[in-house]
Protein backbone atom coordinates (compact mmCIF):
# COMPACT_ATOMS: atom_id res chain seq x y z
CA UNK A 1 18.63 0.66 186.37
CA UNK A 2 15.22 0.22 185.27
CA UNK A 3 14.17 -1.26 188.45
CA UNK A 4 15.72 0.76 190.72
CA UNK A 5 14.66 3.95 189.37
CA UNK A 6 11.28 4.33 187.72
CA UNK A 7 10.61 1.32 185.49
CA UNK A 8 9.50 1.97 181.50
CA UNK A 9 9.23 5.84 182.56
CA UNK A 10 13.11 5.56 183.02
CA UNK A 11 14.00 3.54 179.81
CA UNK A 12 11.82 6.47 178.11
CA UNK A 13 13.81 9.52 179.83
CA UNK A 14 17.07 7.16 179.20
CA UNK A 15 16.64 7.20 175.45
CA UNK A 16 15.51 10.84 174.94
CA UNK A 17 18.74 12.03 177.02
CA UNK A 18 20.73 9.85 174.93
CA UNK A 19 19.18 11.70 171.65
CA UNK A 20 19.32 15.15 173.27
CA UNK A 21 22.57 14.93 175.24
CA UNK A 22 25.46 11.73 174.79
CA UNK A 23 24.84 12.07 171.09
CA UNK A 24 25.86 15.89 170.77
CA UNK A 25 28.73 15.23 173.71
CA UNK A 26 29.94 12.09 172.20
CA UNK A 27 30.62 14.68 169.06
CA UNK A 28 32.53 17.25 171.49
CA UNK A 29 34.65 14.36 172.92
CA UNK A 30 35.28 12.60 169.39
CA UNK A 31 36.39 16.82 168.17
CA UNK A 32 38.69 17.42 171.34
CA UNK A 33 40.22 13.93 171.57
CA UNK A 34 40.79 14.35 167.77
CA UNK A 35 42.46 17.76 168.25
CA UNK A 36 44.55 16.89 170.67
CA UNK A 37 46.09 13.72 169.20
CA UNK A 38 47.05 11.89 172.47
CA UNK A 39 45.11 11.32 175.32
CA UNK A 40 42.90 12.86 178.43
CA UNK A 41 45.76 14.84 179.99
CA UNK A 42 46.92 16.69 176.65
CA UNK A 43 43.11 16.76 175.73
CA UNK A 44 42.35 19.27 179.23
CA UNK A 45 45.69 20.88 178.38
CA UNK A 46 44.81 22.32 174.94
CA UNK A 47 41.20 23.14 176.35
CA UNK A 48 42.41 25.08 179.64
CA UNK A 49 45.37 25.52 179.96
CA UNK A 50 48.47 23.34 181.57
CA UNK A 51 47.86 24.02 185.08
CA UNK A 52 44.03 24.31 185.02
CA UNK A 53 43.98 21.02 182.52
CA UNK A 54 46.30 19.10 184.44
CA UNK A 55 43.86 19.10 187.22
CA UNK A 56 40.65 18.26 185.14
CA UNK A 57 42.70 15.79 183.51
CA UNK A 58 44.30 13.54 186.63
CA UNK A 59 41.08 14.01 188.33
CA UNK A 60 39.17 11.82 185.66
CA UNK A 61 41.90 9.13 185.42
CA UNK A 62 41.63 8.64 189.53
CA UNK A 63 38.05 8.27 188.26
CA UNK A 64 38.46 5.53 185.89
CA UNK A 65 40.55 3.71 187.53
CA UNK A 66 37.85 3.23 190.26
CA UNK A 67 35.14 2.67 187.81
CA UNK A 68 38.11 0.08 186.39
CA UNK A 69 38.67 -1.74 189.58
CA UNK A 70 34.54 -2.31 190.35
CA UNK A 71 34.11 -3.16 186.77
CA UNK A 72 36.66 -5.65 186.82
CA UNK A 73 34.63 -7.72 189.41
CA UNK A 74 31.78 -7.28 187.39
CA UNK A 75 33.55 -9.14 184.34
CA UNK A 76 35.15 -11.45 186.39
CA UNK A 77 31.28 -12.79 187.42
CA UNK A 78 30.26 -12.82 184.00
CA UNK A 79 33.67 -14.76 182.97
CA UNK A 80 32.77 -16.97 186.13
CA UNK A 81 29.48 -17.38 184.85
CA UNK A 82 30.18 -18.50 181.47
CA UNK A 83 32.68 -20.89 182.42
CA UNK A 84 29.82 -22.65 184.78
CA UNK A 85 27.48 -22.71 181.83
CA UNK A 86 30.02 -24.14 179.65
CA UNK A 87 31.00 -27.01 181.82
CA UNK A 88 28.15 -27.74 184.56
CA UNK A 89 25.00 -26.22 182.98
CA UNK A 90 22.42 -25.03 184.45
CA UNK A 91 19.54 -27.23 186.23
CA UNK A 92 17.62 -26.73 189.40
CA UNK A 93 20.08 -28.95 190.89
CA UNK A 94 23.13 -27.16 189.83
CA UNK A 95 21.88 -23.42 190.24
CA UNK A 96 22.48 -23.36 194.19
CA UNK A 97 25.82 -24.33 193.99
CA UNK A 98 26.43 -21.47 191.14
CA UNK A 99 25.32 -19.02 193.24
CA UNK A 100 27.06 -20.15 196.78
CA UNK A 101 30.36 -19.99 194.20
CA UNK A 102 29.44 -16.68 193.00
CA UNK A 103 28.84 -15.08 195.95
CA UNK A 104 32.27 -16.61 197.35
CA UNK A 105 34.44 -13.39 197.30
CA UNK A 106 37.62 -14.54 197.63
CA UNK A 107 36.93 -16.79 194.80
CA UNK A 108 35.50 -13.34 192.47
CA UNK A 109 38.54 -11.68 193.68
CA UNK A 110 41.25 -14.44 192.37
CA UNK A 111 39.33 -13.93 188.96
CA UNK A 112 39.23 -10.88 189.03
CA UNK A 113 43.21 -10.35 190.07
CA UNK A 114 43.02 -12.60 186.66
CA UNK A 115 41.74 -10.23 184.39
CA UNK A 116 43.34 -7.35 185.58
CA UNK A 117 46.18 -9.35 184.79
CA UNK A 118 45.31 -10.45 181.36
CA UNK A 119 44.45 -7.24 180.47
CA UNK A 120 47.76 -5.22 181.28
CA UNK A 121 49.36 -7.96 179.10
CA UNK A 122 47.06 -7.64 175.92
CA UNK A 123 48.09 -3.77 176.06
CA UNK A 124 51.86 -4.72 176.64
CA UNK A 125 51.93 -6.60 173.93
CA UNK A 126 49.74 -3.86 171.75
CA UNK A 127 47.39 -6.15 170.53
CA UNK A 128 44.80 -3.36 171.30
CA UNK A 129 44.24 -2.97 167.23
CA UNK A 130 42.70 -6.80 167.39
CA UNK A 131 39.63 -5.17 169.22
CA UNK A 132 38.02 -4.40 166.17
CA UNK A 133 39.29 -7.47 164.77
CA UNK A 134 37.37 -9.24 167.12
CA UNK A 135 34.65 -7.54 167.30
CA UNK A 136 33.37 -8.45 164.08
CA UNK A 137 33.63 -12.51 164.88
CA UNK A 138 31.94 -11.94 168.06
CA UNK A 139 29.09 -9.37 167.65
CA UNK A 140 27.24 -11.19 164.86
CA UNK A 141 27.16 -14.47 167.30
CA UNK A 142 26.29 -11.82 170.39
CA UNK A 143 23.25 -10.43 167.82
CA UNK A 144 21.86 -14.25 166.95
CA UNK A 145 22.24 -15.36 170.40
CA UNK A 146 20.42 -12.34 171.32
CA UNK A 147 17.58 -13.04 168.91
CA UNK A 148 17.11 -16.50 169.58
CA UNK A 149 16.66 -15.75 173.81
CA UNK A 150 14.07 -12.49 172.76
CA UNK A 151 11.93 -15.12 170.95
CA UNK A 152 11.78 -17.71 173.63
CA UNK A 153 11.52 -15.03 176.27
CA UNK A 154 8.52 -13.19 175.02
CA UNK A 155 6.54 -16.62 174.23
CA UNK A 156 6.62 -17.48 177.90
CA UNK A 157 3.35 -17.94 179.61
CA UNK A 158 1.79 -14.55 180.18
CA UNK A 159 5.22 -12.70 178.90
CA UNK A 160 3.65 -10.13 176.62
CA UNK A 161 0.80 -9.11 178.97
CA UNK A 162 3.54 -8.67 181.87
CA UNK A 163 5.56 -7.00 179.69
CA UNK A 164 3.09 -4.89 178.39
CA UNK A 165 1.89 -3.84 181.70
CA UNK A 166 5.71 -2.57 183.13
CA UNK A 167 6.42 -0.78 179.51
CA UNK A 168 3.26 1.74 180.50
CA UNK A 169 5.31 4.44 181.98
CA UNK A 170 4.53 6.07 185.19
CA UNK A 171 5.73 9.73 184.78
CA UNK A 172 4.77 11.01 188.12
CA UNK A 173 7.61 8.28 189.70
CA UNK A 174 10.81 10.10 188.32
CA UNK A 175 12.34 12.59 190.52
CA UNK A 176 15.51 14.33 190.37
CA UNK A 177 17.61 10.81 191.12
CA UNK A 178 15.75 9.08 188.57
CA UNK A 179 16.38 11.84 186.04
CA UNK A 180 19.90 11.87 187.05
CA UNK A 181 20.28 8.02 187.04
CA UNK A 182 19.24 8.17 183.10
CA UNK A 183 21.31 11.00 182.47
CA UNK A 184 24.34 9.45 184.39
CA UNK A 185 23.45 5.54 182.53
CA UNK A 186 23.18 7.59 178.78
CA UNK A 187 26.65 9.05 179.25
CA UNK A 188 27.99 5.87 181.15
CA UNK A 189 26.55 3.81 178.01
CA UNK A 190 28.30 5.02 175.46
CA UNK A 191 31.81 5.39 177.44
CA UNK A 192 31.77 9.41 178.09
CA UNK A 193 33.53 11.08 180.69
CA UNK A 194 36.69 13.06 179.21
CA UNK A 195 38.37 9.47 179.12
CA UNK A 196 37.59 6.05 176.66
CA UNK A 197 36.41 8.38 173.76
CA UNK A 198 38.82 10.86 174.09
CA UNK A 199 42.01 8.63 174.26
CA UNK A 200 40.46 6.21 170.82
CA UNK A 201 39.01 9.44 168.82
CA UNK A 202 43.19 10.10 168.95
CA UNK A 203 43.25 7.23 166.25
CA UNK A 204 39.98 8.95 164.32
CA UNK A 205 41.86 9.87 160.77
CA UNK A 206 41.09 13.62 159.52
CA UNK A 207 38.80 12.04 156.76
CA UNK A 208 36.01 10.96 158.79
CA UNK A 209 33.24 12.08 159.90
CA UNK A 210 32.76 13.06 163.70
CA UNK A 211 28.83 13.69 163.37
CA UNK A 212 28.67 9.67 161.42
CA UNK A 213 30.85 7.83 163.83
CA UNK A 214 28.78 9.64 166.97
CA UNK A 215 25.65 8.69 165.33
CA UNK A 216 26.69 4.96 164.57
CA UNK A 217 28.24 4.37 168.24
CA UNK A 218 25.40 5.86 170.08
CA UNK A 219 22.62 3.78 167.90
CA UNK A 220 24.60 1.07 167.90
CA UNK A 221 25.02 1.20 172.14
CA UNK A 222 20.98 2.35 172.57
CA UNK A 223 20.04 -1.01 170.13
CA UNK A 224 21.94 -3.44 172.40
CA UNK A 225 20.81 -2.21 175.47
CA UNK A 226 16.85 -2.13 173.80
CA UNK A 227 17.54 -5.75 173.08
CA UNK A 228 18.73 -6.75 175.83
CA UNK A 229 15.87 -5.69 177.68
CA UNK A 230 13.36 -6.79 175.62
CA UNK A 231 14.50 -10.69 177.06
CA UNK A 232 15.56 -9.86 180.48
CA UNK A 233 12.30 -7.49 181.78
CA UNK A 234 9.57 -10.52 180.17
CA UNK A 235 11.91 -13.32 181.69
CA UNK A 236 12.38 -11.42 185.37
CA UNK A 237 9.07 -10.85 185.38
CA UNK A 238 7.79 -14.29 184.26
CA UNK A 239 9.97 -15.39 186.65
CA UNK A 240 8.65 -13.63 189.56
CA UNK A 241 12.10 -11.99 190.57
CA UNK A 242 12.55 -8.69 191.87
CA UNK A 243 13.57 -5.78 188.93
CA UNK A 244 15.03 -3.71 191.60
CA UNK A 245 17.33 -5.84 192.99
CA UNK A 246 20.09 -4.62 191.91
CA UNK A 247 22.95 -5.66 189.53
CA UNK A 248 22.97 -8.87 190.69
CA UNK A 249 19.92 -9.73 188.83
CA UNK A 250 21.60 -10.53 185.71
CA UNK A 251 22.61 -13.91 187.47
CA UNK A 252 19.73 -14.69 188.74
CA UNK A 253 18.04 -14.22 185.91
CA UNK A 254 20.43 -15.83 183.33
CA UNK A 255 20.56 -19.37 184.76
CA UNK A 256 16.73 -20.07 185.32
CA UNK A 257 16.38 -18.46 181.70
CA UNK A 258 18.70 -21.17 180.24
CA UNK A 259 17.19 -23.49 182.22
CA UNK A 260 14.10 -23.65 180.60
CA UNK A 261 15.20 -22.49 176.97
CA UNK A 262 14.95 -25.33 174.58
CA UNK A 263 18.69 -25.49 173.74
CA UNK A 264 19.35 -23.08 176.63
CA UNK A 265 22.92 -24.74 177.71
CA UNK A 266 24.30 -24.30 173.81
CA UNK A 267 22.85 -20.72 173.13
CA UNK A 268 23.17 -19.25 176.80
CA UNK A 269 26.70 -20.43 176.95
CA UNK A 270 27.21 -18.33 173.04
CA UNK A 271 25.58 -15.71 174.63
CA UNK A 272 27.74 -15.66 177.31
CA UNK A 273 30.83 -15.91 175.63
CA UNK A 274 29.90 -13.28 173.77
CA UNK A 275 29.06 -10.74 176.07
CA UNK A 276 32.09 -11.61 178.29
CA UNK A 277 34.36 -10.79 175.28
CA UNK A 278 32.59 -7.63 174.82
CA UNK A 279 32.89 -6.60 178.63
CA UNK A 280 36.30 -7.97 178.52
CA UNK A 281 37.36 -5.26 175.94
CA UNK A 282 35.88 -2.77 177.72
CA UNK A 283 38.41 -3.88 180.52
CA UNK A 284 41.31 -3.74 178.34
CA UNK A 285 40.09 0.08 176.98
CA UNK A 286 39.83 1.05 180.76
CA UNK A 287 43.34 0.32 181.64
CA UNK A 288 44.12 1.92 178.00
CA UNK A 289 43.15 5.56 179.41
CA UNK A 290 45.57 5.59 182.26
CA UNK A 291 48.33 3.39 180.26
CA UNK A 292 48.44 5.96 177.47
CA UNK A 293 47.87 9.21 179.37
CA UNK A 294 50.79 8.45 181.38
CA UNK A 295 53.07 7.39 179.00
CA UNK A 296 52.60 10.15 176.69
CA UNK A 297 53.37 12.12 180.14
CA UNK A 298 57.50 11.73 178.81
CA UNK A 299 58.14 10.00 182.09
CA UNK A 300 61.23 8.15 183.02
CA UNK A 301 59.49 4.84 183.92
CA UNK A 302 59.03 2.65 181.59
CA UNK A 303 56.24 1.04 179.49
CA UNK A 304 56.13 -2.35 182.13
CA UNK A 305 56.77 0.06 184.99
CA UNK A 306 53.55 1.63 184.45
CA UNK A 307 51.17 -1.26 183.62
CA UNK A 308 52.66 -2.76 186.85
CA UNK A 309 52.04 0.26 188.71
CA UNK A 310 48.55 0.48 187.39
CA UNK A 311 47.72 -3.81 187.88
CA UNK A 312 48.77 -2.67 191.48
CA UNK A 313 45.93 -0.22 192.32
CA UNK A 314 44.03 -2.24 190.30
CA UNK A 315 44.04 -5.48 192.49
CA UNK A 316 44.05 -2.96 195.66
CA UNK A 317 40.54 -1.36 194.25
CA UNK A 318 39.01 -4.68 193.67
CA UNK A 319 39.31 -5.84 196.62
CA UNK A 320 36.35 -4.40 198.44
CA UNK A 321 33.73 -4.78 195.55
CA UNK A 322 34.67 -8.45 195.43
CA UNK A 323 34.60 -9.27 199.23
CA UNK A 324 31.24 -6.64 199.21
CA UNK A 325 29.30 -6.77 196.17
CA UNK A 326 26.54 -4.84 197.27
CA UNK A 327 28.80 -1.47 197.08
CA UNK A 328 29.29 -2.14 193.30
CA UNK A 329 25.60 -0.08 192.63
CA UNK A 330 26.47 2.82 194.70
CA UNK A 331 30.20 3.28 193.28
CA UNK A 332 28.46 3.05 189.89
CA UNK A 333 25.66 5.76 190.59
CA UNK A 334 28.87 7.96 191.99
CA UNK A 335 31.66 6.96 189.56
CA UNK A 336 29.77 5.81 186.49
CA UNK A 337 27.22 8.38 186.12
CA UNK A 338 28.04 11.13 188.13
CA UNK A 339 31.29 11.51 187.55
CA UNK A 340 30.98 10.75 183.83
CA UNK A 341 28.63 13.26 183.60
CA UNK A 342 31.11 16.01 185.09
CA UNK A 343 34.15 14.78 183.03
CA UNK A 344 32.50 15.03 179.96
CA UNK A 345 31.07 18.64 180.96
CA UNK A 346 34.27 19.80 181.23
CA UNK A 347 35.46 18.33 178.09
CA UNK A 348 32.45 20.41 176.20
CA UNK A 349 33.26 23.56 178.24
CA UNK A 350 36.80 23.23 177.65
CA UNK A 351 36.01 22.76 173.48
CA UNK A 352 33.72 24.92 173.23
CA UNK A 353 35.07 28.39 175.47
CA UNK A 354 39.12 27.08 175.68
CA UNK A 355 39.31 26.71 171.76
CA UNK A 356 39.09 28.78 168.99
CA UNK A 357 34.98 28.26 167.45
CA UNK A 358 36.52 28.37 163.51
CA UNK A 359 39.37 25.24 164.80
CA UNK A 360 36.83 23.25 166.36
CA UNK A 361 33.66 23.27 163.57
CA UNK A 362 36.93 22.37 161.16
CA UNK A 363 37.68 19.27 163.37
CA UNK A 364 34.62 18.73 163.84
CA UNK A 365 32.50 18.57 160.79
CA UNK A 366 33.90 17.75 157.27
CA UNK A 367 33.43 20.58 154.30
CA UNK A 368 30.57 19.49 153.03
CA UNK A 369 28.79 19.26 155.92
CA UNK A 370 25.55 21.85 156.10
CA UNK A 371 26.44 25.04 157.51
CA UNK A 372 22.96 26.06 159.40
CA UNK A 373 23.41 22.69 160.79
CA UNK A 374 26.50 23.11 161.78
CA UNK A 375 25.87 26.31 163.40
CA UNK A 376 22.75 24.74 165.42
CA UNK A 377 25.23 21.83 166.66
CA UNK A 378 27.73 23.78 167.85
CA UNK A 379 25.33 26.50 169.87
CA UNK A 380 23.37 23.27 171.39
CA UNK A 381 26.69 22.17 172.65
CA UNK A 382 28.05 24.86 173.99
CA UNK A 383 25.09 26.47 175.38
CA UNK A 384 22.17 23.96 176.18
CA UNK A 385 24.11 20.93 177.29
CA UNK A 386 26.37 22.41 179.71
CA UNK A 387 23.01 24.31 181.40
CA UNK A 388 20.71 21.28 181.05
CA UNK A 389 23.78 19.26 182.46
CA UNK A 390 24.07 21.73 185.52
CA UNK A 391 20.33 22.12 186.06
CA UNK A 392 20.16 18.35 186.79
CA UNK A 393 23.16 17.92 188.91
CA UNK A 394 21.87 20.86 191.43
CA UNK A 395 18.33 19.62 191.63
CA UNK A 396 19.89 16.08 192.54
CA UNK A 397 22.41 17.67 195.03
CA UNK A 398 19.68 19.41 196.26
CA UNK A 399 16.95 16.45 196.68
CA UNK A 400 20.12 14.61 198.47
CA UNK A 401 20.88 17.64 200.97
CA UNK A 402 17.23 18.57 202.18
């Protein structure tokens, strides 16, 4: 994203929307999701209304399970990729072959079909409660691994001065698509869109603070991506590859890196693991949102009927972005940030003008929480986000048009 759209001058716009904006929304999602005790469709319900609701609410599961069947592929070349590392290594003699198998489609797809797979049968058998479980195994390893490739990155010949030289933003190349890009990638980041937050802040117990856990995820999410950077922008440009190339670039980039870290095969391939886990879960909490929305519909199929059902679209919607990765970056700009963007506008309009203002500064601050504080949250939501959120969209729309 950095690449494509405005370089350091991005990744500064990207963090100060995240501040300004997914913080304060990730709140209003956490509060209605909270409220409403179940799930996207009874979330839009108690905000506007049955009929009105109902709408909103299908409309943004057709939209994750698109951004669910792209993603998919995206994990599968990650899973793809760290089985390569774990068992071939990479070496200038083995990299050409990992990429003509990566870019095989049909191959991607079977993995893909895979996961989908795997993942409908980790929520059939509810094991969703082990995410956390695994979490904390795998992100301490994800962290170290992390550290270890930031080090060796930045001590490359001529890394810092390279990297030094792209971090000196260049204000006057953001437009409306770049703005929108970092809007769309600050909401996208932290999983906001009326769907992933809404469905787990069901589980949030009354006890807990809304304002703490928003704070923690959205740090938390900002960090990793900060780190991550800081050894993939040094190493692609070190490595004289192209930062706007695209998704893609992750695996390019990964196997020279390895390559030529001391101990590259051994950390790479912890790194790897890692971060497949990670995106792996993600996977599982994507199919989650549709699973449990529907089932809490009262419908006469069954629990098996549905996850069938949805591993059916599923492999359907794969299908292209495997057999044509080069669509995967436009779906995203449409599906991951626009339409995040708009589903989680509707969840703050629908909080803060569909419910009651006393029910929802209950749910979502605790009693001892400063009032003048509160007050100030709850007026930025309702009335700057939603207009800062609109301003941006019609600018793009407009750019697009004429």
């Amino acid at each position: 994203m950095m690449g494509r759209y405005g370089g350091s001058a991005f990744l500064a716009v990207y963090i100060i929307l995240t501040l300004l904006f997914a913080f304060p929304a990730l709140m209003a999602e956490m509060t209605l999701g909270r409220m409403s005790g179940k799930g996207t469709l009874d979330a839009f319900r108690l905000a506007f209304g049955k009929a009105v609701g109902s709408f909103f609410g299908y409309l943004l599961l057709i939209v994750i399970t698109i951004a669910g069947s792209y993603y998919a592929v995206v994990v599968a070349n990650v899973f793809f990729t760290t089985i390569f590392s774990m068992f071939t290594g990479f070496s200038p003699d083995t990299i050409p072959g990992f990429h003509q198998w990566l870019s095989n489609g049909w191959l991607q797809y079977g993995i893909t079909l895979l996961l989908i797979g795997s993942s409908l049968y980790i929520i059939h058998k509810g094991l969703v409660n082990g995410i956390e479980r695994i979490s904390k195994i795998v992100m301490p390893l994800f962290f170290l691994a992390l550290v270890y490739m930031i080090v060796h990155a930045l001590s490359m010949p001529n890394a810092l001065a390279k990297c030094k030289e792209f971090l000196q933003p260049d204000f006057s190349a953001l437009g409306s698509t770049e703005i929108f890009a970092a809007l769309g990638q600050a909401f996208f980041s932290v999983g906001l869109g009326g769907t992933f937050v809404v469905v787990y802040a069901s589980f949030i117990k009354k006890d807990e603070s809304i304002p703490k856990i928003a704070m923690y995820t959205g740090l938390g999410d900002a960090s990793a991506s900060l780190l991550i950077s800081l050894f993939l922008v040094p190493s692609v440009l070190v490595l004289g590859m192209d930062m706007a190339s695209g998704p893609g670039l992750i695996f390019d980039t990964f196997p020279l890196l390895f390559n030529a870290m001391p101990g590259g095969r051994f950390v790479g391939s912890l790194f790897l693991v890692s971060i497949f886990i990670v995106a792996f879960l993600s996977l599982v909490a994507a199919y989650q949102v549709p699973f449990t929305c529907i089932q809490n519909e009262r419908t006469t199929l069954g629990d098996k009927k549905i996850l069938i059902i949805i591993g059916i679209l599923q492999a359907v919607l794969a299908m292209p972005s495997s057999l044509f990765p080069d669509i995967i970056g436009t779906l995203d700009l449409v599906f991951g940030s626009g339409m995040q963007v708009l589903g989680s506008a509707f969840c703050i309009l629908g909080l803060t003008w569909g419910i009651r203002r006393n029910e929802v500064m209950q749910e979502m601050f605790l009693s001892g929480d400063h009032s003048t504080l509160r007050s100030l949250t709850f007026f930025w939501i309702k009335w700057i986000i939603p207009l800062a959120l609109l301003a941006v969209l019609i600018v793009y729309v407009y750019d697009v048009i004429f």
